[in-house]
Protein backbone atom coordinates (compact mmCIF):
# COMPACT_ATOMS: atom_id res chain seq x y z
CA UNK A 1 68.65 -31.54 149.11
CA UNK A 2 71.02 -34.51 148.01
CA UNK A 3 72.15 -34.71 144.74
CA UNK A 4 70.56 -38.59 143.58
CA UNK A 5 72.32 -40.87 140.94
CA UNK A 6 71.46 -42.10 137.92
CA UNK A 7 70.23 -44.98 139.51
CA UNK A 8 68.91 -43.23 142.18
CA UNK A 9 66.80 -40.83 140.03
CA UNK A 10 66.06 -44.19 138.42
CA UNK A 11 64.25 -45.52 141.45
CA UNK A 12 62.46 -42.58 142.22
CA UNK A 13 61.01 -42.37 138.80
CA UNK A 14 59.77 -45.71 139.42
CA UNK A 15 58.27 -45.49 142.43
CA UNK A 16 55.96 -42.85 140.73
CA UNK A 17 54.86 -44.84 138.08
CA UNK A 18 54.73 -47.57 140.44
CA UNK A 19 52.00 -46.04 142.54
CA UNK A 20 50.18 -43.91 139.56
CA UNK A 21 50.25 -46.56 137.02
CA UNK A 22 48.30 -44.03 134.33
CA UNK A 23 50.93 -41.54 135.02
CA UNK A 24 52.06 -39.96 131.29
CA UNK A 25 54.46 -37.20 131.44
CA UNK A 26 56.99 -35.49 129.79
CA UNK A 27 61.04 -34.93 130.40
CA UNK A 28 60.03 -31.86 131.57
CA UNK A 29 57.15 -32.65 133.78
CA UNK A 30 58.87 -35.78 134.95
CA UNK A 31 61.80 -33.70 136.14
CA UNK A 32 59.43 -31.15 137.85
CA UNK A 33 57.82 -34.12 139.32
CA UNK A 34 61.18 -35.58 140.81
CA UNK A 35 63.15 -32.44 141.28
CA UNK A 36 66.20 -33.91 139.11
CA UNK A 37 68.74 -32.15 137.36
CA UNK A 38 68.47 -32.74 133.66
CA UNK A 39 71.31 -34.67 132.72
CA UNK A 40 70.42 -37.22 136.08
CA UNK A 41 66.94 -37.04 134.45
CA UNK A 42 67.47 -38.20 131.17
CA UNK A 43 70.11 -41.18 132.18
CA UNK A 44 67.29 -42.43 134.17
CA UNK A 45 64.39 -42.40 131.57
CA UNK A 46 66.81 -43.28 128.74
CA UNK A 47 67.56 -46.49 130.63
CA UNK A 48 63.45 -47.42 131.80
CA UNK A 49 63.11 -46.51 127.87
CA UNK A 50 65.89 -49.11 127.30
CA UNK A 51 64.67 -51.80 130.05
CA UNK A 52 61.51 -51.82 128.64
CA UNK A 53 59.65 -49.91 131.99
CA UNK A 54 58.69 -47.06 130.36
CA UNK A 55 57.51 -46.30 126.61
CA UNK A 56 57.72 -43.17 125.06
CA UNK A 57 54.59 -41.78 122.53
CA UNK A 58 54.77 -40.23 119.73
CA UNK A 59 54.20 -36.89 121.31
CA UNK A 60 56.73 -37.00 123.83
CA UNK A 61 54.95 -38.62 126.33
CA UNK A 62 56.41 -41.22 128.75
CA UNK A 63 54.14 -43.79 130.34
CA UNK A 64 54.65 -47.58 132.05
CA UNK A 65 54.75 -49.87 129.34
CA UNK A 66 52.41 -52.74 129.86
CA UNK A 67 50.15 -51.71 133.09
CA UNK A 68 46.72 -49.68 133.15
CA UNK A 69 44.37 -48.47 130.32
CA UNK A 70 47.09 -48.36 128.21
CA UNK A 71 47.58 -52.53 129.11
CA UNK A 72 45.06 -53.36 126.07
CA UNK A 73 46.74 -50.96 123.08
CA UNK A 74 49.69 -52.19 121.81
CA UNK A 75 52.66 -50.68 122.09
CA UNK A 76 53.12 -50.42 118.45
CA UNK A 77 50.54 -48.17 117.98
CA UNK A 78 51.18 -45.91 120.90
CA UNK A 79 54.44 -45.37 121.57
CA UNK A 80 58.43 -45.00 119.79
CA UNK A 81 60.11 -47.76 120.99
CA UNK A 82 64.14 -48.20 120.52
């Protein structure tokens, strides 16, 4: 298997949350998920985190800022942002 960038670890993640716009996961399940080392792994969500794609909850959870049922709750209230 090919060892993917940053960027392309970034892309892959999402793609996933692309086409399951519900998807919540954590850094674990997320690297499961995309078969990514950890340090590629966290790069990548740090910088959807940073970019605004993703959110992160308060219990670890990341999910797609902005999109699906969570598209009417505030972000405030449901996730630690920067």
């Amino acid at each position: 298997m090919e060892q993917l960038t940053p960027h392309g670890a970034r892309t892959r993640i999402e793609i996933e949350y692309i086409e399951m716009p519900d998807l919540k996961l954590t850094l674990p399940q997320l690297r499961r998920l995309c078969a990514l080392p950890l340090d590629v792994c966290e790069t990548a969500v740090a910088e959807l985190v940073r970019v605004g794609f993703l959110g992160q909850t308060g219990g670890g959870m990341f999910l797609r800022r902005g999109l699906g049922s969570q598209a009417d709750t505030p972000c405030a209230s449901t996730c630690v942002c920067g």
